[in-house]
C-alpha atoms as a PDB file:
ATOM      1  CA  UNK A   1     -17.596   9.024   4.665  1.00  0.00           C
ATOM      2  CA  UNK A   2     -20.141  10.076   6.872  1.00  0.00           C
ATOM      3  CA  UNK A   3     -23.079   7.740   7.296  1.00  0.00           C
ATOM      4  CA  UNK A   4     -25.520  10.273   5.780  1.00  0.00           C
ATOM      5  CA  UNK A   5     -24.058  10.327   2.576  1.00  0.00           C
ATOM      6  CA  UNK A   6     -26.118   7.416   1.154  1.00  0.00           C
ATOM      7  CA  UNK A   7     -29.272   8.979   2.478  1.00  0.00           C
ATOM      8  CA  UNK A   8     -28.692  12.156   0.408  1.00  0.00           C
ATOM      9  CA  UNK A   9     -27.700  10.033  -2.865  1.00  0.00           C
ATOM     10  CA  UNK A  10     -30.920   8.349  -2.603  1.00  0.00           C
ATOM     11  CA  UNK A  11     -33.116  11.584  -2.050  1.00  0.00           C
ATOM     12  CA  UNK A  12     -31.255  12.784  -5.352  1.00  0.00           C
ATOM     13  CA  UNK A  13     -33.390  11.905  -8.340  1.00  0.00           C
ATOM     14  CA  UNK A  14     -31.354  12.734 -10.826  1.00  0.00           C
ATOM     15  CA  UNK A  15     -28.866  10.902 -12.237  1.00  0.00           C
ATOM     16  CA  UNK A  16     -26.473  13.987 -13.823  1.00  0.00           C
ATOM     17  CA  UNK A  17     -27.209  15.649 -10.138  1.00  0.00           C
ATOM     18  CA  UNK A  18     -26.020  12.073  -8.137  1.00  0.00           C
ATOM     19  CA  UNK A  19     -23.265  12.028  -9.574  1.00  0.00           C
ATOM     20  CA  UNK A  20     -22.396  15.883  -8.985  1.00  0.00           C
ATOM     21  CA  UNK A  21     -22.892  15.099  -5.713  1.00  0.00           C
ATOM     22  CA  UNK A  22     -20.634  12.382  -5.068  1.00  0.00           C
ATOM     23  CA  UNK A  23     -18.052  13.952  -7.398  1.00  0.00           C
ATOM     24  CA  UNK A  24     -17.767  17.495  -5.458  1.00  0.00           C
ATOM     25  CA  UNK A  25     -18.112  15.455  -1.619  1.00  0.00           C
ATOM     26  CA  UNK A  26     -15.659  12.257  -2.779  1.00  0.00           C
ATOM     27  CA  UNK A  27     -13.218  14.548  -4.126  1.00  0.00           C
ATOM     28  CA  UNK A  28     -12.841  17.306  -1.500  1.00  0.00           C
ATOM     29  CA  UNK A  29     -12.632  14.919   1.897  1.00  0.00           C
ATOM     30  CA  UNK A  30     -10.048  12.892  -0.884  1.00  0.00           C
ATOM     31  CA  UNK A  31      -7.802  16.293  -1.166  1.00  0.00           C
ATOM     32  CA  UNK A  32      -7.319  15.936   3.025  1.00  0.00           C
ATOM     33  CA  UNK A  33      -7.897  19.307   2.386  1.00  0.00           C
ATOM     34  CA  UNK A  34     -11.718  19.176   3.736  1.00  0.00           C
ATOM     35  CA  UNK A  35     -13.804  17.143   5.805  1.00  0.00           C
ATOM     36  CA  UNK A  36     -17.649  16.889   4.657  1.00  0.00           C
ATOM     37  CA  UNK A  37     -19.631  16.659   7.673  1.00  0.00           C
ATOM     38  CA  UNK A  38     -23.480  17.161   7.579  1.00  0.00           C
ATOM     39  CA  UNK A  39     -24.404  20.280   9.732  1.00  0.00           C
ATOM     40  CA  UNK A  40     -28.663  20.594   9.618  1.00  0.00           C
ATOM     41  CA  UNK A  41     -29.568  24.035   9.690  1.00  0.00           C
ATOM     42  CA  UNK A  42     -33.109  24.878   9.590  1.00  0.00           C
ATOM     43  CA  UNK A  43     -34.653  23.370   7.000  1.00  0.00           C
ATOM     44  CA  UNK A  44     -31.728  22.588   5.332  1.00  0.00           C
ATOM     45  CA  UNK A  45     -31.808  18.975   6.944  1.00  0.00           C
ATOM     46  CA  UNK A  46     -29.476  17.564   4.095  1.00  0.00           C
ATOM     47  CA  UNK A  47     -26.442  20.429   4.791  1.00  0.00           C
ATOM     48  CA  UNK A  48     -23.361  19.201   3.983  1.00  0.00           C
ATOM     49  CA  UNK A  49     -20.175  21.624   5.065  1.00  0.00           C
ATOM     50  CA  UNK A  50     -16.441  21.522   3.848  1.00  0.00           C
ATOM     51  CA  UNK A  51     -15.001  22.506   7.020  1.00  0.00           C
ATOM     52  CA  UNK A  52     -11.195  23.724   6.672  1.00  0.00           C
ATOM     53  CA  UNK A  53     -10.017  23.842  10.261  1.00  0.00           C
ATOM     54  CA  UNK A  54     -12.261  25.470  12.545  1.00  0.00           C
ATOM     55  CA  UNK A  55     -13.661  27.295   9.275  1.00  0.00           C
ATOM     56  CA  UNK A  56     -16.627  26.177   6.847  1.00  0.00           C
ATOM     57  CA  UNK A  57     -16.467  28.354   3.810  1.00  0.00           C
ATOM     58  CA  UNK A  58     -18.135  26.378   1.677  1.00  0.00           C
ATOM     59  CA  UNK A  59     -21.445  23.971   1.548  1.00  0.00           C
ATOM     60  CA  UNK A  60     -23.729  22.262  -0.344  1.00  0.00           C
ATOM     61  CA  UNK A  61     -27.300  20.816  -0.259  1.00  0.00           C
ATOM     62  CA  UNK A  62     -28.864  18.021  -2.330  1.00  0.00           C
ATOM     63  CA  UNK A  63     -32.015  18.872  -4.040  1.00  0.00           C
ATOM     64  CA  UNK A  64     -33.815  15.966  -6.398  1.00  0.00           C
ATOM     65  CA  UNK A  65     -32.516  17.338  -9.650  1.00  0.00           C
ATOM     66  CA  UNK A  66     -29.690  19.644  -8.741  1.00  0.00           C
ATOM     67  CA  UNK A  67     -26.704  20.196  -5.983  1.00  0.00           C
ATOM     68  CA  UNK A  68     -27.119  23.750  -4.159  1.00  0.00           C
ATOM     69  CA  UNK A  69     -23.285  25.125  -3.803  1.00  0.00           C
ATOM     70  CA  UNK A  70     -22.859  27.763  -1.572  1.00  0.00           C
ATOM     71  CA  UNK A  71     -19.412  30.260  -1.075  1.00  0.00           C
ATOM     72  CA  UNK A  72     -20.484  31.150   2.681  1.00  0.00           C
ATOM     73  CA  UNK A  73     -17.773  33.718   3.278  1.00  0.00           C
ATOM     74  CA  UNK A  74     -17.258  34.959  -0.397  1.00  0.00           C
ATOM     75  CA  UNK A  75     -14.981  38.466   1.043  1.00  0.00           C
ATOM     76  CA  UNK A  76     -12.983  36.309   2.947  1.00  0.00           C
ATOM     77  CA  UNK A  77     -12.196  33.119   0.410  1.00  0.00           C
ATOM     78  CA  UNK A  78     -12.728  35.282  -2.887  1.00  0.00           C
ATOM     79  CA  UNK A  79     -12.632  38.377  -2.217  1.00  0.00           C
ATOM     80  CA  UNK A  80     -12.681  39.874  -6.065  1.00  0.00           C
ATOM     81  CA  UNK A  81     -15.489  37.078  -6.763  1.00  0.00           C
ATOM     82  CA  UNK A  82     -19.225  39.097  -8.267  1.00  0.00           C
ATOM     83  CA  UNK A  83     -22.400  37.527  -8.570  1.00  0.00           C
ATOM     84  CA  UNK A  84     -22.109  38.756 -12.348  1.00  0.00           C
ATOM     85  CA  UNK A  85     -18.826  36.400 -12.550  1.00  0.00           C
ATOM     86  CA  UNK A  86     -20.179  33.685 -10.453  1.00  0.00           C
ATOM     87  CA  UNK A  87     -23.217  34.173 -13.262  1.00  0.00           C
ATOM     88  CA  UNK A  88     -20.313  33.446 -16.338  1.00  0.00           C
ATOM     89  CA  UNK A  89     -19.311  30.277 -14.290  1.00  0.00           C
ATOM     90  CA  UNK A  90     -22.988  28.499 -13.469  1.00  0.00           C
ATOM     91  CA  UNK A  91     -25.949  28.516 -15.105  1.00  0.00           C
ATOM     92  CA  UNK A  92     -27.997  29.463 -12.235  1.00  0.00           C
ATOM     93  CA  UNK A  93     -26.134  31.623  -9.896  1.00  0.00           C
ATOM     94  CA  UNK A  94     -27.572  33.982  -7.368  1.00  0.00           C
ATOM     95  CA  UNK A  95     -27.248  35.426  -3.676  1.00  0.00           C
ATOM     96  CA  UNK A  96     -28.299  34.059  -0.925  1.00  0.00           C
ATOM     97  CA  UNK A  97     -28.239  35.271   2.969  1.00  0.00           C
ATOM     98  CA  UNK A  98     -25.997  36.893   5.026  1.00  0.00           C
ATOM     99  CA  UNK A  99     -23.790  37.460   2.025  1.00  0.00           C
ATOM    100  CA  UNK A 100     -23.276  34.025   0.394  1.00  0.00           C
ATOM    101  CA  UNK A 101     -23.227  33.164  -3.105  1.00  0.00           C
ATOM    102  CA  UNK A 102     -24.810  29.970  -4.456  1.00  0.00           C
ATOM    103  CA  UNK A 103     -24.914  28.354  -7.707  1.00  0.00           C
ATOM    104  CA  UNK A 104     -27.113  25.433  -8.425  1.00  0.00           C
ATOM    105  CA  UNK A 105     -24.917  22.439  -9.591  1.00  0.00           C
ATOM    106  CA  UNK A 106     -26.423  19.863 -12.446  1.00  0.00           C
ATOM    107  CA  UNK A 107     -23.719  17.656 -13.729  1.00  0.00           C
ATOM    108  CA  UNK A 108     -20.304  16.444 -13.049  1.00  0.00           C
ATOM    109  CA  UNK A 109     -18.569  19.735 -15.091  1.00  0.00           C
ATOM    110  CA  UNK A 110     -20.648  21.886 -12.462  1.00  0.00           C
ATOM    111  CA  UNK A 111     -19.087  20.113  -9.498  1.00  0.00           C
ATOM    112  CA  UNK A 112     -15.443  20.213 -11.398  1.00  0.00           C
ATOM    113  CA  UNK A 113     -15.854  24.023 -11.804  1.00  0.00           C
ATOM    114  CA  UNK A 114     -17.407  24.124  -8.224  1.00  0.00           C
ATOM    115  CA  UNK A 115     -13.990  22.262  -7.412  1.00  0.00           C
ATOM    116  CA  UNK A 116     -11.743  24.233  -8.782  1.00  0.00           C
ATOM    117  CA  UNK A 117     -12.916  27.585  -6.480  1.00  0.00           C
ATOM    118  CA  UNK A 118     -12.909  25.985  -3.936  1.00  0.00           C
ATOM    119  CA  UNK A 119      -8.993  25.450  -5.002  1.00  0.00           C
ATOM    120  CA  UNK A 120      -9.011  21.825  -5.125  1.00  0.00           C
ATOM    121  CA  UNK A 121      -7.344  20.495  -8.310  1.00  0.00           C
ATOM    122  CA  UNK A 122      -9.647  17.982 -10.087  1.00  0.00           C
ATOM    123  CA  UNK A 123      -7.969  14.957 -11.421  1.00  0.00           C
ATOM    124  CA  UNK A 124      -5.220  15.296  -8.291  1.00  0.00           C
ATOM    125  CA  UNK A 125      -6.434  12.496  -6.050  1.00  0.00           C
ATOM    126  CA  UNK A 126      -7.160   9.037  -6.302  1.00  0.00           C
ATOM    127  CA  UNK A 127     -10.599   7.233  -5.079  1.00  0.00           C
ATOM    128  CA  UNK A 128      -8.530   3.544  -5.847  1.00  0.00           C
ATOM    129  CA  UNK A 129      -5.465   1.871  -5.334  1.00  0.00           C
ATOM    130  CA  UNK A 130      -3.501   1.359  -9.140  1.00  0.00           C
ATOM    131  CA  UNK A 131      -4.033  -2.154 -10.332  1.00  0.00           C
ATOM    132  CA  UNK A 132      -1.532  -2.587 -13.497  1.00  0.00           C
ATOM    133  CA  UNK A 133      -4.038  -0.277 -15.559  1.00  0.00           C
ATOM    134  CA  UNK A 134      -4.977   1.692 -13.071  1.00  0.00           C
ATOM    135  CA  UNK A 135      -3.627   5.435 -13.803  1.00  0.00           C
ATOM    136  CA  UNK A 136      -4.564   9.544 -12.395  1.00  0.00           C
ATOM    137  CA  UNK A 137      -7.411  10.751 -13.737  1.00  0.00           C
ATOM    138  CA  UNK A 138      -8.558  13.864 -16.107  1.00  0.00           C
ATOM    139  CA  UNK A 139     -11.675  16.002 -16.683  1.00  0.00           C
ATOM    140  CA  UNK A 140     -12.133  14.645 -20.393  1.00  0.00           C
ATOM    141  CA  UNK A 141     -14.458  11.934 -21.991  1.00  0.00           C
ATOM    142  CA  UNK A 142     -11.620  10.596 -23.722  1.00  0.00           C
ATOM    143  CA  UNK A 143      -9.353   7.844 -22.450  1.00  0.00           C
ATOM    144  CA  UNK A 144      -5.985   6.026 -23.642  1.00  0.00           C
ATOM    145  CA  UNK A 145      -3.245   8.742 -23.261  1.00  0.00           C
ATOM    146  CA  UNK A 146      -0.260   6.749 -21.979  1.00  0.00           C
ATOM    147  CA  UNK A 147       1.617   8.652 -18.731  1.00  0.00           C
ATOM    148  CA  UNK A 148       4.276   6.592 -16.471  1.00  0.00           C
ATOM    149  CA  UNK A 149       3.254   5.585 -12.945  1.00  0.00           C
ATOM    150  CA  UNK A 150       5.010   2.473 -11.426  1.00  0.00           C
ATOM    151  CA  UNK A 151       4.477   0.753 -14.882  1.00  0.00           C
ATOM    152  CA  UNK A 152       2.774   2.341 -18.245  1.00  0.00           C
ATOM    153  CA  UNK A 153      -0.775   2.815 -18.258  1.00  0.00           C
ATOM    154  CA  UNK A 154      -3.463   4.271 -19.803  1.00  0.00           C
ATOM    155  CA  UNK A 155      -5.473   7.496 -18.112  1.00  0.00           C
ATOM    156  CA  UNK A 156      -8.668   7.149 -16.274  1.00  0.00           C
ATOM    157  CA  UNK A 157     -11.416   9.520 -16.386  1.00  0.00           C
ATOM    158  CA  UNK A 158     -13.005  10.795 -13.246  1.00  0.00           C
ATOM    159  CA  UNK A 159     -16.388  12.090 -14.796  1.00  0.00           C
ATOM    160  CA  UNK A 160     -16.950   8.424 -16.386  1.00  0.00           C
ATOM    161  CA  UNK A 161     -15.955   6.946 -13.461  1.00  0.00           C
ATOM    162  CA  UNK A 162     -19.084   9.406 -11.663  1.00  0.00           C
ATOM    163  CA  UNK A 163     -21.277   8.133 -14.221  1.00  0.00           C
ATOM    164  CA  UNK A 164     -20.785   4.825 -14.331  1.00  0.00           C
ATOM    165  CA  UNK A 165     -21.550   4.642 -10.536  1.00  0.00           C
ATOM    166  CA  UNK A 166     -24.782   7.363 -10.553  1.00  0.00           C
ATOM    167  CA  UNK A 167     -25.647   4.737 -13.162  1.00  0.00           C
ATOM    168  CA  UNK A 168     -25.182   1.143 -12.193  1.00  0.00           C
ATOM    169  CA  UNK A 169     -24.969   1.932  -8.092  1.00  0.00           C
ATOM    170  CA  UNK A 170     -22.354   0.665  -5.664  1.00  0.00           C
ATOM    171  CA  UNK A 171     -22.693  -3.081  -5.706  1.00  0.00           C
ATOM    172  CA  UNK A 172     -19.927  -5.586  -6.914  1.00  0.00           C
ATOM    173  CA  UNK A 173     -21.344  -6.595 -10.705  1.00  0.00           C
ATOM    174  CA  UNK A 174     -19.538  -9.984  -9.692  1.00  0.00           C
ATOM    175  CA  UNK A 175     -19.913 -10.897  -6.245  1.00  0.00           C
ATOM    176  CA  UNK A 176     -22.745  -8.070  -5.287  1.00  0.00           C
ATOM    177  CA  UNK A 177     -20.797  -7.318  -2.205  1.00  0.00           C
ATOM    178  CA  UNK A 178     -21.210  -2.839  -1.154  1.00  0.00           C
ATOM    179  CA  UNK A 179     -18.047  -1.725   0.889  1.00  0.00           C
ATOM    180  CA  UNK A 180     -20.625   0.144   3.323  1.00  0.00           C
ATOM    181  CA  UNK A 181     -22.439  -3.466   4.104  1.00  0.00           C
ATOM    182  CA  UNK A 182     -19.294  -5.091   5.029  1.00  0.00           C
ATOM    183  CA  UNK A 183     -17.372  -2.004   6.850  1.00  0.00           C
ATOM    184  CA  UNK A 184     -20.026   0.362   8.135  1.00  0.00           C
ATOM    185  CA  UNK A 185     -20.411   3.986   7.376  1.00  0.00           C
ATOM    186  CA  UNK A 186     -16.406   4.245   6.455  1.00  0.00           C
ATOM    187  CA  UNK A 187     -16.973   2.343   3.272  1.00  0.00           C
ATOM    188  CA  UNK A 188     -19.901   4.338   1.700  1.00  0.00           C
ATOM    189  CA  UNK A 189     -19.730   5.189  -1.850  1.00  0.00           C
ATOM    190  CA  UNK A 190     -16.509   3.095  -2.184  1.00  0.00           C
ATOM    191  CA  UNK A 191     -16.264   1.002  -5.085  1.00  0.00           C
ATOM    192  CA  UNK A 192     -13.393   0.477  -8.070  1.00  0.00           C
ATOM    193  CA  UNK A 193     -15.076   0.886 -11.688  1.00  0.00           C
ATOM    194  CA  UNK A 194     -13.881  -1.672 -14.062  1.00  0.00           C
ATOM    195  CA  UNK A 195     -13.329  -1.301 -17.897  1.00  0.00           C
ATOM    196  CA  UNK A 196     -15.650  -4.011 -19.695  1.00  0.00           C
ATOM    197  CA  UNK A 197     -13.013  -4.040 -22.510  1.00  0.00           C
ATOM    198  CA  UNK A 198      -9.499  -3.115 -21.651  1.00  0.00           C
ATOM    199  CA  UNK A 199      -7.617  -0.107 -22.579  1.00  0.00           C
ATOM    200  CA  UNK A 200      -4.633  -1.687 -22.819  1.00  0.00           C
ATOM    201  CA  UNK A 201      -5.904  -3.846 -25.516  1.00  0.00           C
ATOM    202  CA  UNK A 202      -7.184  -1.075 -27.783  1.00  0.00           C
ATOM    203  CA  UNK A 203      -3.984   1.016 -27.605  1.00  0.00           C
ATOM    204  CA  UNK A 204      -4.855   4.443 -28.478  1.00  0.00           C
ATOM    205  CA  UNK A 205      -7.718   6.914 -27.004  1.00  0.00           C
ATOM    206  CA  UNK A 206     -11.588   6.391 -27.365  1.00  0.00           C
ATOM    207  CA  UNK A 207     -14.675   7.853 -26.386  1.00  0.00           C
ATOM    208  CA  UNK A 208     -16.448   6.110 -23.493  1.00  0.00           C
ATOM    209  CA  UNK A 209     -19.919   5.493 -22.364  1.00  0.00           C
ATOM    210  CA  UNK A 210     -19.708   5.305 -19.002  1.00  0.00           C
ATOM    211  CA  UNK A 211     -22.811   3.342 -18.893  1.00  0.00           C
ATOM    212  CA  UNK A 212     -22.575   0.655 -21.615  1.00  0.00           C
ATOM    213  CA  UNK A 213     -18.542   0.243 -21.107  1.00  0.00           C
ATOM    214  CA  UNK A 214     -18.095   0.359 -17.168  1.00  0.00           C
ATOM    215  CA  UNK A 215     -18.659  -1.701 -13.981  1.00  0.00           C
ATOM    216  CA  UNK A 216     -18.411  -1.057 -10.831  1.00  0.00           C
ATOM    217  CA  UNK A 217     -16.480  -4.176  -8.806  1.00  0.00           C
ATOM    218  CA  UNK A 218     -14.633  -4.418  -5.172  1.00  0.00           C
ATOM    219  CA  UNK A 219     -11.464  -4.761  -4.813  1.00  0.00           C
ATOM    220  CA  UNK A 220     -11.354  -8.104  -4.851  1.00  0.00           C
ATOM    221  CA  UNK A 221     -13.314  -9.019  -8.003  1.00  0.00           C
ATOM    222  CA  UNK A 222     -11.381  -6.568  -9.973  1.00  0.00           C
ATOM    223  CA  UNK A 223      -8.045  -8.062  -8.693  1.00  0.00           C
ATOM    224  CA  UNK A 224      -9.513 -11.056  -9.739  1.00  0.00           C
ATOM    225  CA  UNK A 225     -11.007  -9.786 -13.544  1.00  0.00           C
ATOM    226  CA  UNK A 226      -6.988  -8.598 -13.941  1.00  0.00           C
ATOM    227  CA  UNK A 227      -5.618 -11.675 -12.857  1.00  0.00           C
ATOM    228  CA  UNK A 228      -5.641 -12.776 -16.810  1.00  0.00           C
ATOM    229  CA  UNK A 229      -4.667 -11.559 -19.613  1.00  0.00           C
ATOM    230  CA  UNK A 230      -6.636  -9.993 -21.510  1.00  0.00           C
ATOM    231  CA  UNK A 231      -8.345  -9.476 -18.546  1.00  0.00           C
ATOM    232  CA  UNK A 232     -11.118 -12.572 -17.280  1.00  0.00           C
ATOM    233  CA  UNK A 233     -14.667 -11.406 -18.222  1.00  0.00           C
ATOM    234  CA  UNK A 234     -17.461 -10.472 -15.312  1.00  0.00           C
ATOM    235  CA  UNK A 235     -19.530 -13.385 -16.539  1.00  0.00           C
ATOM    236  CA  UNK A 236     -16.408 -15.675 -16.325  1.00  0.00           C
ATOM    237  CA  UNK A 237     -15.382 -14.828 -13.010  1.00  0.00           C
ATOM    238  CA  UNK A 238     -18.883 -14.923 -12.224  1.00  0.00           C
ATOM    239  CA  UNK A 239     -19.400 -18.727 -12.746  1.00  0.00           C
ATOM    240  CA  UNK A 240     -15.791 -19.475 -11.327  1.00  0.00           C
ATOM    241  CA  UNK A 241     -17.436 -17.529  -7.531  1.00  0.00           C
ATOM    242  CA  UNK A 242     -20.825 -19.759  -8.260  1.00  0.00           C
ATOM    243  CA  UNK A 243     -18.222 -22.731  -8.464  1.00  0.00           C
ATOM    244  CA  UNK A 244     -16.417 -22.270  -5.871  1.00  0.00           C
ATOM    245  CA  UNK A 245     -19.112 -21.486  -3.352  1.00  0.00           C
ATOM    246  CA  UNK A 246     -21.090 -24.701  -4.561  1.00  0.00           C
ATOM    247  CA  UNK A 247     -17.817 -26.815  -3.941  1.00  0.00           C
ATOM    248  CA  UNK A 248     -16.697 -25.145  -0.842  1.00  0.00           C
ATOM    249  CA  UNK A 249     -20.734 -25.842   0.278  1.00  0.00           C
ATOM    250  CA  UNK A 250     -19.978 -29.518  -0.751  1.00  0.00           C
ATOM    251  CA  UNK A 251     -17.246 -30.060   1.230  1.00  0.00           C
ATOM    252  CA  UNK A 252     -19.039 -28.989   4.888  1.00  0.00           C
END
């Protein structure tokens, strides 16, 4: 990601709007069909543009309690789009310069719909590797709907997923290690989310709260958390890292 991204999550006060953010950035550079680069134009200094090619039809710019989306070449990408049906899509929809269209962007089902004109598919790509119950993700609130990958699992939810990280931040809940800290600007807003009780264990769908029933972990902690079943629990794993450090310290 580019190393401005965690700048513009932390001008973004709000928490619905954070998330919005990462959601419509993470998932169109994940659809290779995009690459979000910041482009400051005037006094825009937080411009971010989707550029496809040598083209950037789209951008957006964070603001602390919304995400300004802007079609920048609305006759050539949608060329039967209105501001009267961009008006029946957002909220807060209006023109802006040189012919744009912009919508103002508040939540994660903003920057799903914002998604989908820009043609990306939301719930086609993957932000993680699959762990045993790690499955594609969906645009509901509701989890547990079995579908066949390598092995069955249950469905993840992207917009919890959002959440949960706008929430409790980027740091490992076990080991407190941030992707971006060890790897530079590359690992930025990378992080798995981890189920605090396990779908596989309940067996049939549920209504999540992406704060009270989510973590976000590395890799290697949630490798870890699955390496039991039912899966080892964050304060568990957490004393077995204290351990370990304590006896490898020992032992210099």
């Amino acid at each position: 990601m580019f190393p401005e991204y965690t700048e513009h999550l932390s001008y973004i006060a709000s928490t619905d709007a954070k998330a919005a953010y990462e959601c419509i950035v993470n998932e169109a550079a994940n659809s290779g069909r995009f690459q979000p680069r910041p482009v400051p134009h005037g006094y825009m200094k937080k411009n971010v543009m989707f550029f496809e090619g040598n083209q950037r039809p789209y951008a957006v710019v964070p603001a602390k309690k919304w995400i300004t989306f802007y079609i920048r070449t609305p006759k050539r990408t949608h060329p039967e789009l209105t501001l009267k049906d961009l008006e029946q899509i957002f909220t807060d929809s209006s023109s802006a310069h040189l012919d744009e269209l912009k919508a103002k962007l508040f939540s994660v089902a903003d920057a799903m719909k914002a998604l989908e004109l820009m043609g990306i598919a939301v719930g086609a790509t993957q932000t993680d590797f699959q762990l045993p119950d790690e499955v594609l993700t969906t645009a509901e609130l509701t989890e547990g709907q079995v579908k066949t990958v390598t092995v069955n699992a249950y469905e993840r939810n992207q917009v919890a997923r959002s959440k949960c990280i706008a929430h409790h931040g980027v740091s490992c809940s076990v080991c407190g290690m941030t992707f971006e800290s060890v790897y530079g600007p590359s690992g930025a807003g990378y992080i798995h989310v981890h189920h605090l009780v396990s779908i596989a264990s309940i067996g049939r769908e549920y209504v999540i709260d992406p704060v009270r029933d989510l973590r976000p972990v590395c890799a290697n902690c949630h490798a870890m958390l699955h390496s039991k079943s039912p899966p080892m629990s964050i304060a568990e794993l957490k004393r077995n890292l204290t351990l370990g450090a304590a006896d490898a310290y020992r032992r210099r």
